[in-house]
ModelCIF file with pLDDT and N, C-alpha, C, O atoms, coordinates in Angstrom:
data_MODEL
#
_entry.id   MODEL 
#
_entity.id                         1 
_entity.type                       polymer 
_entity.pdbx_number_of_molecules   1 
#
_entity_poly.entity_id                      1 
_entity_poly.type                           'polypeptide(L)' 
_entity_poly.nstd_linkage                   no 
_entity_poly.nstd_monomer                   no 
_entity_poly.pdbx_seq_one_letter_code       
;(UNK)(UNK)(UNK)(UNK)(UNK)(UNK)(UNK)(UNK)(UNK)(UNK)(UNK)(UNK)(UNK)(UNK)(UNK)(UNK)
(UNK)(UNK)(UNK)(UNK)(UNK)(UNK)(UNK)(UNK)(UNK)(UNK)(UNK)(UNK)(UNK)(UNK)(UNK)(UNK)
(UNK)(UNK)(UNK)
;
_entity_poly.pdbx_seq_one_letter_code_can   XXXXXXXXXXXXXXXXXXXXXXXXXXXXXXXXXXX 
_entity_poly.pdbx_strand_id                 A 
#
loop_
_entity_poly_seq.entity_id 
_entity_poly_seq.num 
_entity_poly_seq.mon_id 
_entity_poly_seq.hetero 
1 1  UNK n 
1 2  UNK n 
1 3  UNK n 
1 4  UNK n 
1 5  UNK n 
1 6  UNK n 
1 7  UNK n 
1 8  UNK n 
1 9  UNK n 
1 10 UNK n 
1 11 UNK n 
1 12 UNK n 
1 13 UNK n 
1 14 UNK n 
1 15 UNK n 
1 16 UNK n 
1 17 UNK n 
1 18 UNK n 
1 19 UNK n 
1 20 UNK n 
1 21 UNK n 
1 22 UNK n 
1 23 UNK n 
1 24 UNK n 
1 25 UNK n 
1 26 UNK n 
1 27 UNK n 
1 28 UNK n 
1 29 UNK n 
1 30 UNK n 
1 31 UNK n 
1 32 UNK n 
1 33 UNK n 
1 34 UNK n 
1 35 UNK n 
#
_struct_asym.id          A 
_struct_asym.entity_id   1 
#
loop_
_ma_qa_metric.id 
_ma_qa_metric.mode 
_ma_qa_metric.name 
_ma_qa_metric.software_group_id 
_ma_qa_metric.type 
1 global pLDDT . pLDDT 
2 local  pLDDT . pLDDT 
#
_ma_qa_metric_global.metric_id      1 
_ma_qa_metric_global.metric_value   96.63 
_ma_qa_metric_global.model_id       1 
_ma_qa_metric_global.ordinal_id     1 
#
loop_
_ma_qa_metric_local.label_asym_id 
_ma_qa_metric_local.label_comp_id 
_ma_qa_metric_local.label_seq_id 
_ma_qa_metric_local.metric_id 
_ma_qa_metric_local.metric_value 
_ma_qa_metric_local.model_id 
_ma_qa_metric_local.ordinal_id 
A UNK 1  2 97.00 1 1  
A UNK 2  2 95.00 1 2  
A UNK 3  2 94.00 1 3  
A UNK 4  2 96.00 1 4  
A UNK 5  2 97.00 1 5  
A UNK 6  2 97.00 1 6  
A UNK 7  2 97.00 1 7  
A UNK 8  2 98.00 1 8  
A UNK 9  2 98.00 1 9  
A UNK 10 2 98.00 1 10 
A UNK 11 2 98.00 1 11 
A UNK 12 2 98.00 1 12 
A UNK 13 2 98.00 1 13 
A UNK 14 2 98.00 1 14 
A UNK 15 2 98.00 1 15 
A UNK 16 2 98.00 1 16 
A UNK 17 2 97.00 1 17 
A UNK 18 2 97.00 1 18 
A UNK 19 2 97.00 1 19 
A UNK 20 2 97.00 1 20 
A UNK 21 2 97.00 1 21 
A UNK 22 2 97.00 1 22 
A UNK 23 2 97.00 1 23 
A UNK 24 2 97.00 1 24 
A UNK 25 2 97.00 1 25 
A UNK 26 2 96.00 1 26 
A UNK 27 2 94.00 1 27 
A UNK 28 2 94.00 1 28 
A UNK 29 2 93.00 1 29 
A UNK 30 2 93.00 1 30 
A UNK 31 2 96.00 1 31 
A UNK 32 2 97.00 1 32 
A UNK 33 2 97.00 1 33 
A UNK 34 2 97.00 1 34 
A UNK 35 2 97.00 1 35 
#
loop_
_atom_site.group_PDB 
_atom_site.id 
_atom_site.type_symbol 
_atom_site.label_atom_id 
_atom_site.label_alt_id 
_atom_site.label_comp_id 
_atom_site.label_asym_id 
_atom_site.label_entity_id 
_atom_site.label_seq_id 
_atom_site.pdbx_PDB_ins_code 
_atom_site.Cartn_x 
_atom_site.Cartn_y 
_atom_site.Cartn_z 
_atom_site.occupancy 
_atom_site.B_iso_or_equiv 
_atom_site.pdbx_formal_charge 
_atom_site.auth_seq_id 
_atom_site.auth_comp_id 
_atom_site.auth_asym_id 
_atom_site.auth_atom_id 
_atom_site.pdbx_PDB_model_num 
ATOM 1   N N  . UNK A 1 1  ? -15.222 6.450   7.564   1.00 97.00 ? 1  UNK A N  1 
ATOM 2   C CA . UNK A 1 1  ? -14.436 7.183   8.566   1.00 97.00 ? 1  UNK A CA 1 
ATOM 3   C C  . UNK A 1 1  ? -15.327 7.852   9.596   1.00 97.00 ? 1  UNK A C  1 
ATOM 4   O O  . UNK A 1 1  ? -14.894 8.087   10.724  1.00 97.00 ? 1  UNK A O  1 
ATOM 5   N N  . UNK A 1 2  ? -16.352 8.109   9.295   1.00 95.00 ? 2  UNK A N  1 
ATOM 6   C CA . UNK A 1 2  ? -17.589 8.889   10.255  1.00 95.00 ? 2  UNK A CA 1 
ATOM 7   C C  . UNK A 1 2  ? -18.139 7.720   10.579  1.00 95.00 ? 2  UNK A C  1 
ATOM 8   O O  . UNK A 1 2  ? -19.340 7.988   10.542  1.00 95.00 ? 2  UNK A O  1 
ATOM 9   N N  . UNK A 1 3  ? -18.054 6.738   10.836  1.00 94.00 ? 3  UNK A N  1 
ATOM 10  C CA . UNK A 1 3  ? -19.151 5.657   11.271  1.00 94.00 ? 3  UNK A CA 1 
ATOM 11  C C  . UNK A 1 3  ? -18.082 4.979   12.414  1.00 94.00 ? 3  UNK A C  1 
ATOM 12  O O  . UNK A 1 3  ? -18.295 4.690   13.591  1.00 94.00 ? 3  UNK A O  1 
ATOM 13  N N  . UNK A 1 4  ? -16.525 4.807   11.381  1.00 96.00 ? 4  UNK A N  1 
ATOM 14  C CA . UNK A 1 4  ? -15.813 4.225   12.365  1.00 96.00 ? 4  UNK A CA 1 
ATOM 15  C C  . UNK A 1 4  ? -14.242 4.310   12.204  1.00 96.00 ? 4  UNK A C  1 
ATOM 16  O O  . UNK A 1 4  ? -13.517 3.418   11.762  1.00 96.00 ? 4  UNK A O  1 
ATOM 17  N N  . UNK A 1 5  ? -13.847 5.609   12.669  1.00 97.00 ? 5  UNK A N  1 
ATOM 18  C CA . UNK A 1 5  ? -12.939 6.038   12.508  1.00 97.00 ? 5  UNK A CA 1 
ATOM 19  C C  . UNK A 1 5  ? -11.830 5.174   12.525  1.00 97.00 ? 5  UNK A C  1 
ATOM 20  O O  . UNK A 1 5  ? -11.053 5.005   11.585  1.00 97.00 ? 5  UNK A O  1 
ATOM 21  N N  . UNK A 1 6  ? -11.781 4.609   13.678  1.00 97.00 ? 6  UNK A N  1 
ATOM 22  C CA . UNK A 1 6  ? -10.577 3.653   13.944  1.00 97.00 ? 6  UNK A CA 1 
ATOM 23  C C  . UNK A 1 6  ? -10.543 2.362   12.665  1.00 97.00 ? 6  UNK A C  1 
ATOM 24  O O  . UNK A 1 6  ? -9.462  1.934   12.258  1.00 97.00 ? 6  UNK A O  1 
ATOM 25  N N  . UNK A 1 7  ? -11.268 2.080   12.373  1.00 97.00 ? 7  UNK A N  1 
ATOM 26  C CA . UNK A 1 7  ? -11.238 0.978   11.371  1.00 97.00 ? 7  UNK A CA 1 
ATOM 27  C C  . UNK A 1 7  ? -10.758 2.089   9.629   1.00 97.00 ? 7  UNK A C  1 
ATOM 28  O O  . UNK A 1 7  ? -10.442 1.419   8.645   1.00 97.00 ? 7  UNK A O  1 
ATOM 29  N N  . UNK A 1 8  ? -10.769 3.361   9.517   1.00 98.00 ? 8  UNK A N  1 
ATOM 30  C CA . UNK A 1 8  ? -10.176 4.168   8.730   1.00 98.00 ? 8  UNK A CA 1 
ATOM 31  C C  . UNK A 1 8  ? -8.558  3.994   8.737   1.00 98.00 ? 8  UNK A C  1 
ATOM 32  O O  . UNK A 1 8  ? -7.723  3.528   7.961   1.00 98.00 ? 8  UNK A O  1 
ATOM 33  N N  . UNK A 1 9  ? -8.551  4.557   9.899   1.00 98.00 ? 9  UNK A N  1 
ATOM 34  C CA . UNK A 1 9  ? -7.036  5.006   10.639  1.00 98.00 ? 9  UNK A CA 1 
ATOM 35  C C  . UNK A 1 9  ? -6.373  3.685   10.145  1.00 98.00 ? 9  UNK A C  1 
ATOM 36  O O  . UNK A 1 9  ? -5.201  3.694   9.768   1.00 98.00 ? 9  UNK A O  1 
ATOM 37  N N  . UNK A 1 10 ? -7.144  2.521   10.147  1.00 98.00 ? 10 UNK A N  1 
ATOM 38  C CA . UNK A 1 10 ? -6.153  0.698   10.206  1.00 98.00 ? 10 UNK A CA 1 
ATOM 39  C C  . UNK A 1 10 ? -5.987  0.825   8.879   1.00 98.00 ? 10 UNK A C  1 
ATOM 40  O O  . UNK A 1 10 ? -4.837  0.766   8.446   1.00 98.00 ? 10 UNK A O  1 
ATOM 41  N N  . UNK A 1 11 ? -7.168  1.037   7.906   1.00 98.00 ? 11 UNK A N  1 
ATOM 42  C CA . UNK A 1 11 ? -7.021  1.146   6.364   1.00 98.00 ? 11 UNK A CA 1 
ATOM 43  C C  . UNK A 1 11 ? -6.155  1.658   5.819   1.00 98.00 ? 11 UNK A C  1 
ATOM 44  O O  . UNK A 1 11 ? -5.321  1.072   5.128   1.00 98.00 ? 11 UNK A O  1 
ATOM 45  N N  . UNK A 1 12 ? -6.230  3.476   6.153   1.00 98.00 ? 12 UNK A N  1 
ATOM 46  C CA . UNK A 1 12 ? -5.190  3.925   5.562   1.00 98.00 ? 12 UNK A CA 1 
ATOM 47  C C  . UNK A 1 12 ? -3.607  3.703   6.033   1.00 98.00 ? 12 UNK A C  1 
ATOM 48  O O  . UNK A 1 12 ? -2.742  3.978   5.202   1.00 98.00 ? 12 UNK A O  1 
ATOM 49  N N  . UNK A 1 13 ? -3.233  3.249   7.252   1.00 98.00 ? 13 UNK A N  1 
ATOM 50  C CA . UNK A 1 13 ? -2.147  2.532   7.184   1.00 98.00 ? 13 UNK A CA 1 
ATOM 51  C C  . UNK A 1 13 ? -1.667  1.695   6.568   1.00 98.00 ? 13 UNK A C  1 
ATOM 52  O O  . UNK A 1 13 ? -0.600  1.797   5.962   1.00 98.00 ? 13 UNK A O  1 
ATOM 53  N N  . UNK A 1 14 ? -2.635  0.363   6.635   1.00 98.00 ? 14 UNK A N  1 
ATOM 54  C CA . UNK A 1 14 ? -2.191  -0.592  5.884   1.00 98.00 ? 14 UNK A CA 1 
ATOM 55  C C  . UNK A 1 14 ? -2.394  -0.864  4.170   1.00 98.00 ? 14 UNK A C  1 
ATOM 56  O O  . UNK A 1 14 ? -2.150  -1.862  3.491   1.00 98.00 ? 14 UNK A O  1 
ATOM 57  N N  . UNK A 1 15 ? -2.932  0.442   3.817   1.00 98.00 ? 15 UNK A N  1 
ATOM 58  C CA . UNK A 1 15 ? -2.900  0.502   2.408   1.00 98.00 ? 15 UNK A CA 1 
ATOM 59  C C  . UNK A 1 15 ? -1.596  0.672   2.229   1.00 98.00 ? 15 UNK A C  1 
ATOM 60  O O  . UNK A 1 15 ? -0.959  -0.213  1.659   1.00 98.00 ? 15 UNK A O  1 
ATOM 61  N N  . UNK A 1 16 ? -0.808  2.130   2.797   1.00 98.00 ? 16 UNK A N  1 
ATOM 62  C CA . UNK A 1 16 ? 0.392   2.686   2.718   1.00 98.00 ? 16 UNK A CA 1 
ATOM 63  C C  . UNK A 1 16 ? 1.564   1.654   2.821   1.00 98.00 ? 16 UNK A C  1 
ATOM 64  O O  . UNK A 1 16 ? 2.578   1.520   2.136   1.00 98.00 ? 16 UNK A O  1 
ATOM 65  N N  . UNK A 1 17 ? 1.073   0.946   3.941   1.00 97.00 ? 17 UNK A N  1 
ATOM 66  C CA . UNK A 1 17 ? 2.068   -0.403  3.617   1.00 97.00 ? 17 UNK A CA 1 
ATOM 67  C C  . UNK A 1 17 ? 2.220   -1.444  2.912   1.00 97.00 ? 17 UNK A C  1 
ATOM 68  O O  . UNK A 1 17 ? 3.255   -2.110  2.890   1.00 97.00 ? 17 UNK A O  1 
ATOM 69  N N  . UNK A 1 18 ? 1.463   -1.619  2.435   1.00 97.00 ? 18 UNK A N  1 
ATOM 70  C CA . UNK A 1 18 ? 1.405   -2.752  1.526   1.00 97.00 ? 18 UNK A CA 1 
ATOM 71  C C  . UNK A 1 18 ? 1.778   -1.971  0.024   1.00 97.00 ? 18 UNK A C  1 
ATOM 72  O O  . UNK A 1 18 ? 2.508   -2.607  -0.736  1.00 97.00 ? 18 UNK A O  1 
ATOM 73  N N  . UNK A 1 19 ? 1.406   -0.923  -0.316  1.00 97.00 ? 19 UNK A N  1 
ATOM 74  C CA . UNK A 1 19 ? 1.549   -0.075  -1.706  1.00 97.00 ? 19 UNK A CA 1 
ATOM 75  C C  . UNK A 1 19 ? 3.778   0.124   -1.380  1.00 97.00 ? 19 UNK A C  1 
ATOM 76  O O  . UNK A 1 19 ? 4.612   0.022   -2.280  1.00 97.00 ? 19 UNK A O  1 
ATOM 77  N N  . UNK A 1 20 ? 4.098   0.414   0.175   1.00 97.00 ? 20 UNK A N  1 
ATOM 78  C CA . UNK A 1 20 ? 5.557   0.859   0.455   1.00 97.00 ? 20 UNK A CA 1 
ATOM 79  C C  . UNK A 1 20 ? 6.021   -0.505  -0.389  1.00 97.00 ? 20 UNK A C  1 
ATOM 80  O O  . UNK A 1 20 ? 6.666   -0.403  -1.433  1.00 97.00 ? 20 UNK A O  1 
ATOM 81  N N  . UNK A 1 21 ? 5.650   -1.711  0.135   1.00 97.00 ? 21 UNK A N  1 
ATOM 82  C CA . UNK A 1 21 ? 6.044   -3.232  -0.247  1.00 97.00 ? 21 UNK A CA 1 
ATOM 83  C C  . UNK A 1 21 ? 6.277   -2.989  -1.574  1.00 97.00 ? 21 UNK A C  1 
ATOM 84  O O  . UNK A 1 21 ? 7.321   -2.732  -2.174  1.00 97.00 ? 21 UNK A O  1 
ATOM 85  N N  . UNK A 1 22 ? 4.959   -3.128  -1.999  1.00 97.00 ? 22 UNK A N  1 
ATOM 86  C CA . UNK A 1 22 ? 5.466   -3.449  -3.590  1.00 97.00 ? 22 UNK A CA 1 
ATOM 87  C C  . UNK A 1 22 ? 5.993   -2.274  -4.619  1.00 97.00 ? 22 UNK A C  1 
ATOM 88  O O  . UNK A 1 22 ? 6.014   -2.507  -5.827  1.00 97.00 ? 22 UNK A O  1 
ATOM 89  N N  . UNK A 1 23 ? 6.367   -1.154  -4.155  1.00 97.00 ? 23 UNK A N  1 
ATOM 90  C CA . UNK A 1 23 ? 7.094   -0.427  -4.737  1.00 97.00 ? 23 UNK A CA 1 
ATOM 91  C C  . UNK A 1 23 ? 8.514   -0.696  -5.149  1.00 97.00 ? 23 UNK A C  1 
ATOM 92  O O  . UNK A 1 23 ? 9.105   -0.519  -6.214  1.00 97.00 ? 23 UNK A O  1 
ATOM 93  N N  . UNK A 1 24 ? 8.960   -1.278  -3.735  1.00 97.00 ? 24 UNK A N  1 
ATOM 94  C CA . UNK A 1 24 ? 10.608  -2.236  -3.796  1.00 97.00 ? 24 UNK A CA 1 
ATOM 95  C C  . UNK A 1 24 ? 10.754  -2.946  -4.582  1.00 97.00 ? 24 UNK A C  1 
ATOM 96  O O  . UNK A 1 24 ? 11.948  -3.166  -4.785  1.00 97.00 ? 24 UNK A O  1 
ATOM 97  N N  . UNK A 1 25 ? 9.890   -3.638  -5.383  1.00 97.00 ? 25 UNK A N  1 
ATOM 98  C CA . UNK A 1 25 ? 9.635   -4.186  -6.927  1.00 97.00 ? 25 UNK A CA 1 
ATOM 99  C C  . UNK A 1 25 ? 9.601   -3.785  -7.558  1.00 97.00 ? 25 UNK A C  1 
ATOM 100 O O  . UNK A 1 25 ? 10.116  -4.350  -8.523  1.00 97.00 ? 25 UNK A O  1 
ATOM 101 N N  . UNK A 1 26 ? 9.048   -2.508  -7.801  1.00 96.00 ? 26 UNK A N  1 
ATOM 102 C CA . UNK A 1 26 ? 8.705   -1.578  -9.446  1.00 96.00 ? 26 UNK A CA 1 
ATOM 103 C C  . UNK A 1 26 ? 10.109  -1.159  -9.622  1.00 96.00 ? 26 UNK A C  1 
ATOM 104 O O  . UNK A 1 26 ? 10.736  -0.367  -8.918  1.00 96.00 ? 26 UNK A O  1 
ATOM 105 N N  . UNK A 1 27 ? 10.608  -1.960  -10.914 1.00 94.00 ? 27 UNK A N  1 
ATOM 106 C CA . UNK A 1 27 ? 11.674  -1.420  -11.658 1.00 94.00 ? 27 UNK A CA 1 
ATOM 107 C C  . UNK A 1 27 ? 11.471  0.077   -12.241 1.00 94.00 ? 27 UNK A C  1 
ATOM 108 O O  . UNK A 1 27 ? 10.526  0.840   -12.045 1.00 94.00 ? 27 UNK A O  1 
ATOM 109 N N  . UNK A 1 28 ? 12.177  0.193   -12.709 1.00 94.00 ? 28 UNK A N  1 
ATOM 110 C CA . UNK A 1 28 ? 12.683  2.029   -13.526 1.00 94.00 ? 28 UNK A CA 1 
ATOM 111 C C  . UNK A 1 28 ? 11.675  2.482   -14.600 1.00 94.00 ? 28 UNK A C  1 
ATOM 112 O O  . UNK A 1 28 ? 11.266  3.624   -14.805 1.00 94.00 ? 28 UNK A O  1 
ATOM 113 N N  . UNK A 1 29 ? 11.198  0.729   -15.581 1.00 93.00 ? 29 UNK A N  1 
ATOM 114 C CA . UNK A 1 29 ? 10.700  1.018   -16.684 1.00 93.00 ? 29 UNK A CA 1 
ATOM 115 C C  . UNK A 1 29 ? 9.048   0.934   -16.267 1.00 93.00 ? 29 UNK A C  1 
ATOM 116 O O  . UNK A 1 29 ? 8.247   1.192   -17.166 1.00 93.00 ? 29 UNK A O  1 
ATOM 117 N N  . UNK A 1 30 ? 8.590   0.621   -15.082 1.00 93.00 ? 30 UNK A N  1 
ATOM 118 C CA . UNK A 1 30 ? 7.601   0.607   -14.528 1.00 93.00 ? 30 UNK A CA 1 
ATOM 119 C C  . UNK A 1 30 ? 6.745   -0.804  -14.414 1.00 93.00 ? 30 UNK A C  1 
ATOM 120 O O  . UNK A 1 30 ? 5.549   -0.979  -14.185 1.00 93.00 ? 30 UNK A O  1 
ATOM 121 N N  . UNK A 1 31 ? 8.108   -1.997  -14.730 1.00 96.00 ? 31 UNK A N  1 
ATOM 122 C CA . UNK A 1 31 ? 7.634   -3.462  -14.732 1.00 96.00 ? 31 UNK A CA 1 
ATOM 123 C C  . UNK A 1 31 ? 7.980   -4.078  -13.286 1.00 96.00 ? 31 UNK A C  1 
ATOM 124 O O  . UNK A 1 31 ? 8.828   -3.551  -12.566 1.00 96.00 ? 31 UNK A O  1 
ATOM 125 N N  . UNK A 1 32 ? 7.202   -5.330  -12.878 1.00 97.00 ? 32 UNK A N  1 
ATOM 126 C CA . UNK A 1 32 ? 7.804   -5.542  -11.475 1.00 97.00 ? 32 UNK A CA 1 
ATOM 127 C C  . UNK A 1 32 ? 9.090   -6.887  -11.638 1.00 97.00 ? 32 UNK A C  1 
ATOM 128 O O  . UNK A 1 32 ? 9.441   -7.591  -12.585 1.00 97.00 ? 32 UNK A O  1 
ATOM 129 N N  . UNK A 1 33 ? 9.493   -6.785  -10.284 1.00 97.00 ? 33 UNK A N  1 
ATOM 130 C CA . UNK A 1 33 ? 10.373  -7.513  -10.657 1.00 97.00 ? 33 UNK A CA 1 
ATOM 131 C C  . UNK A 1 33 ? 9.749   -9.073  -10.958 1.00 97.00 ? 33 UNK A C  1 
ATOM 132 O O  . UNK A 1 33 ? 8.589   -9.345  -10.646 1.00 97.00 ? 33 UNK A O  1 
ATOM 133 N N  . UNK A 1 34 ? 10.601  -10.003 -11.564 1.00 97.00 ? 34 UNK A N  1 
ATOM 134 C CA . UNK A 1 34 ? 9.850   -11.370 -12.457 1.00 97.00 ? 34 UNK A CA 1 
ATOM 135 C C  . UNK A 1 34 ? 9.824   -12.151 -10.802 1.00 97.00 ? 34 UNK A C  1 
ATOM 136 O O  . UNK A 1 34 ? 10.687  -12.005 -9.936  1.00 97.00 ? 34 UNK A O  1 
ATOM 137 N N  . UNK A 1 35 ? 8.628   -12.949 -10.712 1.00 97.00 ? 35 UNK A N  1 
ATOM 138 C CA . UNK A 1 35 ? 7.715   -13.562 -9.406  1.00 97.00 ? 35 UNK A CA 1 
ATOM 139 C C  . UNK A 1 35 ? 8.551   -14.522 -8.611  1.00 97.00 ? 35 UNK A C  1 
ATOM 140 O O  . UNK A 1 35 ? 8.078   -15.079 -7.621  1.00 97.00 ? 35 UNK A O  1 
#
């Protein structure tokens, strides 16, 4: 993030999105849904 902020800023977005994604899968009991 100190070397190159903007390439941070892209990371932590697109971590957040991709983790939002597959949450919509995690059932109740903490299994995902079958592939």
């Amino acid at each position: 993030a100190e070397k190159n902020p903007d390439l941070a800023k892209t990371l932590d977005s697109e971590f957040a999105s991709i983790q939002a994604l597959l949450a919509k899968y995690k059932q109740a009991d903490g299994t995902f849904t079958s592939y």
